[in-house]
C-alpha atoms as a PDB file:
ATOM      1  CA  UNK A   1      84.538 115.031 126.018  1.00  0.00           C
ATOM      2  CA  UNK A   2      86.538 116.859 123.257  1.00  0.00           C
ATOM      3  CA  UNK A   3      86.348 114.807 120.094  1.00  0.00           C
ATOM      4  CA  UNK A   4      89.833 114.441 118.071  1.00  0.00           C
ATOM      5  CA  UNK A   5      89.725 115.556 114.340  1.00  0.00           C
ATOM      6  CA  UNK A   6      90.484 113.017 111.693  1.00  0.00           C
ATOM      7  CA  UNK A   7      94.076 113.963 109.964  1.00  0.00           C
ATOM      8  CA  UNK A   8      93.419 114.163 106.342  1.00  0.00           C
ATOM      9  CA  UNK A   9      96.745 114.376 105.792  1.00  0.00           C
ATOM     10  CA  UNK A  10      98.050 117.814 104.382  1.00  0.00           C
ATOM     11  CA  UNK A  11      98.930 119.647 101.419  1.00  0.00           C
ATOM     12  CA  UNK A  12     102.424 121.127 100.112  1.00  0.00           C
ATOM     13  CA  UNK A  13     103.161 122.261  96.655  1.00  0.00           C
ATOM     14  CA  UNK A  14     101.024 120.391  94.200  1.00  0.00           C
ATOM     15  CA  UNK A  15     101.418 116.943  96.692  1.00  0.00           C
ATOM     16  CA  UNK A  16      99.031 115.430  99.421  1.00  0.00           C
ATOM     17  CA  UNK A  17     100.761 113.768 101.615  1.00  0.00           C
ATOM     18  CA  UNK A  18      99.172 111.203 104.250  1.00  0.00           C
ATOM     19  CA  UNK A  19     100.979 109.215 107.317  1.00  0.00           C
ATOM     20  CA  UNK A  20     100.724 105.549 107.697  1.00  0.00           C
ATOM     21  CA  UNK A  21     101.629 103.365 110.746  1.00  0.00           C
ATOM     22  CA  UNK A  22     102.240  99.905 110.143  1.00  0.00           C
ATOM     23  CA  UNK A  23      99.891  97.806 112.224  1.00  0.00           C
ATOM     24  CA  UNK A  24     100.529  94.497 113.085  1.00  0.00           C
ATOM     25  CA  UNK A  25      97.483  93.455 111.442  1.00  0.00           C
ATOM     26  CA  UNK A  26      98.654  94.760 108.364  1.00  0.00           C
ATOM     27  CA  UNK A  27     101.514  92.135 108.149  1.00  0.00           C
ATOM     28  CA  UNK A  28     101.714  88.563 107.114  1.00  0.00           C
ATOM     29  CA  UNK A  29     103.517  85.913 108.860  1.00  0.00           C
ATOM     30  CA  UNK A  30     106.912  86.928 107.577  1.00  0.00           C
ATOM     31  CA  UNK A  31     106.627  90.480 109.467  1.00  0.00           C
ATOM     32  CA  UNK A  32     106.566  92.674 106.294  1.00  0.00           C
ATOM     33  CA  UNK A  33     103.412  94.412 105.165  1.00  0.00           C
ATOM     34  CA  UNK A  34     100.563  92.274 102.921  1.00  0.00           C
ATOM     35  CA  UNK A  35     101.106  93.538  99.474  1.00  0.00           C
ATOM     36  CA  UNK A  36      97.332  94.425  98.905  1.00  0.00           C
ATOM     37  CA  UNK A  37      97.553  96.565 102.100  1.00  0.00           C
ATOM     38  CA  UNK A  38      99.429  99.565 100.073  1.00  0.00           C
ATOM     39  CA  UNK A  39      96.596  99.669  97.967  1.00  0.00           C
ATOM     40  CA  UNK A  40      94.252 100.814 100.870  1.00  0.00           C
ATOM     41  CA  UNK A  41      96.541 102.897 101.807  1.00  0.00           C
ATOM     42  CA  UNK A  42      96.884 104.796  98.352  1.00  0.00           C
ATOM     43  CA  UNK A  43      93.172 104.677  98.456  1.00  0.00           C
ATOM     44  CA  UNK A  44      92.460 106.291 101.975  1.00  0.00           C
ATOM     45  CA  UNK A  45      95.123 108.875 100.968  1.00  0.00           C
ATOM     46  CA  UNK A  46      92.778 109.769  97.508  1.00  0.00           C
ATOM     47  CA  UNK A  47      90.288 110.197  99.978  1.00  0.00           C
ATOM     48  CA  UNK A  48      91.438 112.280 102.446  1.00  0.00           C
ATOM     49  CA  UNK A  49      92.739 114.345  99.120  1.00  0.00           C
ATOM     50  CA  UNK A  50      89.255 114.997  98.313  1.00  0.00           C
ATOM     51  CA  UNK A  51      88.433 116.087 101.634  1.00  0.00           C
ATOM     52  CA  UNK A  52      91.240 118.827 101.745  1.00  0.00           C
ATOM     53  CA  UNK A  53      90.104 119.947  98.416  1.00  0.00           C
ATOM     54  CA  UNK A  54      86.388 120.356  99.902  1.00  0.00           C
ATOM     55  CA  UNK A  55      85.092 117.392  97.969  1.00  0.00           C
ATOM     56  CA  UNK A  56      82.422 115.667  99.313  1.00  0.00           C
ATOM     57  CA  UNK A  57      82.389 112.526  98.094  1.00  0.00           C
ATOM     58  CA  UNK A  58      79.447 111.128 100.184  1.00  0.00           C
ATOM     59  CA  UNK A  59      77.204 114.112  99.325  1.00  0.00           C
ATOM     60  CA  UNK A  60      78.139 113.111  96.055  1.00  0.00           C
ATOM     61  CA  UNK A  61      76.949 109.706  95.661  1.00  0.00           C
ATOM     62  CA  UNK A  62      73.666 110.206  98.029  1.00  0.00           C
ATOM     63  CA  UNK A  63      72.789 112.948  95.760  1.00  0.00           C
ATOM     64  CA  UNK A  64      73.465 110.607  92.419  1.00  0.00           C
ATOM     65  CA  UNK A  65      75.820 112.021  90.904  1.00  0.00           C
ATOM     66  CA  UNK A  66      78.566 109.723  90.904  1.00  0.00           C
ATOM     67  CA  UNK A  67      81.646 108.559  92.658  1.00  0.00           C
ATOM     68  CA  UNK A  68      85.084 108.104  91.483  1.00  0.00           C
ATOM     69  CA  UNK A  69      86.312 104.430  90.852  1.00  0.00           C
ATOM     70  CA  UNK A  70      89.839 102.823  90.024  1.00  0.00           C
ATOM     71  CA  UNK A  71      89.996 101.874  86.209  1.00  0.00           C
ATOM     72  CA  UNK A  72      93.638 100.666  85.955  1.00  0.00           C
ATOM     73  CA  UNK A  73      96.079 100.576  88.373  1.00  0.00           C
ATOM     74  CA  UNK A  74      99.939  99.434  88.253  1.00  0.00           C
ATOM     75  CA  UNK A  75     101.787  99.069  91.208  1.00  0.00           C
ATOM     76  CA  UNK A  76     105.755  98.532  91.636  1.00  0.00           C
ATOM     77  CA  UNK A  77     106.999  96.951  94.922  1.00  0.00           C
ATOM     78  CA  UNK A  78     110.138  98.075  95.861  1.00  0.00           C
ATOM     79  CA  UNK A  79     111.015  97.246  99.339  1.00  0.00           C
ATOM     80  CA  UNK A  80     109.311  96.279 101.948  1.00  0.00           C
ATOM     81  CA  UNK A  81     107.380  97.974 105.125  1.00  0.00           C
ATOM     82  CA  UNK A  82     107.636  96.221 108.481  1.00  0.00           C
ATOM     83  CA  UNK A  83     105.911  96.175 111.924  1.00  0.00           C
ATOM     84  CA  UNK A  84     105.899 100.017 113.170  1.00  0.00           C
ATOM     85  CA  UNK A  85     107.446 101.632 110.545  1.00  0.00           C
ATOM     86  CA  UNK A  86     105.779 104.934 109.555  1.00  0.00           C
ATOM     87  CA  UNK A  87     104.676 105.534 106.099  1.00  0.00           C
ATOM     88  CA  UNK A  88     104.460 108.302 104.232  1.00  0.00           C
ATOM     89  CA  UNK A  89     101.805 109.021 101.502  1.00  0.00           C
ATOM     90  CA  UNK A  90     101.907 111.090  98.389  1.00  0.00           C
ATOM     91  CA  UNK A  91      99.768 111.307  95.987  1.00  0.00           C
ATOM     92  CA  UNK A  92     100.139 113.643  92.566  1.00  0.00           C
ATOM     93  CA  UNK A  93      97.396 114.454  90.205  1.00  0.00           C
ATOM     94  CA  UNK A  94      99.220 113.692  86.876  1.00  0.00           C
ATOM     95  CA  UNK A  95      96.336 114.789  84.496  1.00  0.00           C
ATOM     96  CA  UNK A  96      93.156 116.139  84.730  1.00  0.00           C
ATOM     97  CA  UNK A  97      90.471 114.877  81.837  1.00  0.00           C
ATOM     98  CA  UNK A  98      86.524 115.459  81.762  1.00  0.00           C
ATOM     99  CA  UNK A  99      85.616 112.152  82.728  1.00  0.00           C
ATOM    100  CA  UNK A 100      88.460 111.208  84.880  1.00  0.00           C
ATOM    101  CA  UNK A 101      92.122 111.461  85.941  1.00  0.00           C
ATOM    102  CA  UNK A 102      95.647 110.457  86.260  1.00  0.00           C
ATOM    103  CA  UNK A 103      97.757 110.297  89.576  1.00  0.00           C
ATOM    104  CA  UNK A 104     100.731 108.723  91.192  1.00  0.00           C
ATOM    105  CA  UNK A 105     101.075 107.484  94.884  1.00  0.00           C
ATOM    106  CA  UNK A 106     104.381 106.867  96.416  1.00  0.00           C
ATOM    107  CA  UNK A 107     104.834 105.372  99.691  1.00  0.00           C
ATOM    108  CA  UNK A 108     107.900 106.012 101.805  1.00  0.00           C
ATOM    109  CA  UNK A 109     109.987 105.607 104.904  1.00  0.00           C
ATOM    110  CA  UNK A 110     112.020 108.454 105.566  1.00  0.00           C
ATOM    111  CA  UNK A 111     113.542 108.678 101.812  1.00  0.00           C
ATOM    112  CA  UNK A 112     113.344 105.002 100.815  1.00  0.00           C
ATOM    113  CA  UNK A 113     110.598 104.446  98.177  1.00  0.00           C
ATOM    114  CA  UNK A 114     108.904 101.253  99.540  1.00  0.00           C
ATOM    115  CA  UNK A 115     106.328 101.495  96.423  1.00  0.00           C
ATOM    116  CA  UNK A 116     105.124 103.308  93.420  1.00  0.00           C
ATOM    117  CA  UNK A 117     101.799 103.192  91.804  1.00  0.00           C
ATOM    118  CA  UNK A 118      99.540 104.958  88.640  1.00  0.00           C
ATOM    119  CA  UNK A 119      96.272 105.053  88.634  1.00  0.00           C
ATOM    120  CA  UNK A 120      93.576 106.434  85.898  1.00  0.00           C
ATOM    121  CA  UNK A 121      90.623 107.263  88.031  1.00  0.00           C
ATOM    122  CA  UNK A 122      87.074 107.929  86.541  1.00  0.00           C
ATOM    123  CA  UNK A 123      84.182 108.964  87.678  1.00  0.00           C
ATOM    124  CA  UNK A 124      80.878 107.420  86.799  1.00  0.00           C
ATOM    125  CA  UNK A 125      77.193 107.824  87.558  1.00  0.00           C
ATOM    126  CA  UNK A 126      75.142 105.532  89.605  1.00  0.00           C
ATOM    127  CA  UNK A 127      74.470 103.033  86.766  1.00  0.00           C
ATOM    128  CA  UNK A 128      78.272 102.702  86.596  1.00  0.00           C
ATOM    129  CA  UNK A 129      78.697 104.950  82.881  1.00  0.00           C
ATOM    130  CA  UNK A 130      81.158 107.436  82.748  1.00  0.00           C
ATOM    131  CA  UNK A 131      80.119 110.894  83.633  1.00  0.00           C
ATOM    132  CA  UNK A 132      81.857 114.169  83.210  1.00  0.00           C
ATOM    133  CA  UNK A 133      83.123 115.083  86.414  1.00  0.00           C
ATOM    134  CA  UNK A 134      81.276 117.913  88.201  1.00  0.00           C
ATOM    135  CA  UNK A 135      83.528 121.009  87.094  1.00  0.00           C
ATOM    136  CA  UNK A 136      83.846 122.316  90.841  1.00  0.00           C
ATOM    137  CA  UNK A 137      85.864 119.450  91.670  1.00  0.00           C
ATOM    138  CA  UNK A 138      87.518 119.681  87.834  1.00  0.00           C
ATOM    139  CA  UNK A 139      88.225 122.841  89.082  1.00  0.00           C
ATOM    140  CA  UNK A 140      89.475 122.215  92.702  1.00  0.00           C
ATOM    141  CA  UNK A 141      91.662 119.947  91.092  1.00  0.00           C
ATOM    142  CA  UNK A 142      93.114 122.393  88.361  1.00  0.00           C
ATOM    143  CA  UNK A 143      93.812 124.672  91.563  1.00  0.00           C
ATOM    144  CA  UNK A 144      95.993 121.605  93.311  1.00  0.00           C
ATOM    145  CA  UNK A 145      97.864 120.897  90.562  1.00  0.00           C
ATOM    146  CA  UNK A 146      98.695 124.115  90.009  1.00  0.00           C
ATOM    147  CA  UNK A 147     100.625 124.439  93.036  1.00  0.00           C
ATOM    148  CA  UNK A 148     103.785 122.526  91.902  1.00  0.00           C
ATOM    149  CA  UNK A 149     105.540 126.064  91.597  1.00  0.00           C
ATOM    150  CA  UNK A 150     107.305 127.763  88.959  1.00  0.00           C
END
């Protein structure tokens, strides 16, 4: 039996863009979507970012060199998903430092912003301590945001 890929989402300009399907577990009892649920989706599109920029964050962290984690996060509801609707993903590195990084999700149906977040992003060693990211993923990430055009 053939084995489906996983969609990481894809990659246009300097934006990664990831598809959502609301779920009805991802509602509460009034039918729209849980608030806390749009951050796991921002996060499993940050992921599936790394993994189109052939970062391996799992090789990463079993070989000890760190991990990225969320340092500060702010998040603007605007209007909310439902039951079925498809969301769209994008996510925007802002800035690129040594030690971490900016970047801005949106989520969207069709054209309608449904929410808007920043996020600073570090990366930090095992013992939790900020680390200098390793500068092939500086560098991967210098090449993506890059590709906003002229």
């Amino acid at each position: 039996m053939a084995r489906p890929s996983f969609p990481d989402g894809t990659i246009d300009g300097a934006s990664h863009f990831y598809a959502v399907r609301v779920y009805y577990e991802d509602t509460d009892l009034s039918g729209i979507t849980y608030h806390a649920n749009y951050l796991r989706w921002f996060e499993r599109a940050r992921s599936d970012l790394l993994r189109r920029l052939d970062i391996d964050q799992r090789a990463a962290i079993e070989a000890g060199v760190g991990a990225y984690a969320v340092s500060e996060v702010r998040l603007k509801y605007l209007r909310p998903a439902k039951l079925d609707d498809d969301v769209m993903i994008e996510t925007r590195c802002t800035e690129m430092r040594a030690a971490s990084c900016r970047m801005h999700q949106t989520a969207r149906r069709g054209d309608e912003v449904l929410a808007e977040a920043e996020l600073r992003v570090g990366f930090v060693a095992p013992d939790g301590r900020p680390r200098r990211q390793p500068e092939e993923w500086r560098d991967a990430f210098a090449r993506f945001m890059e590709n906003s055009g002229p």
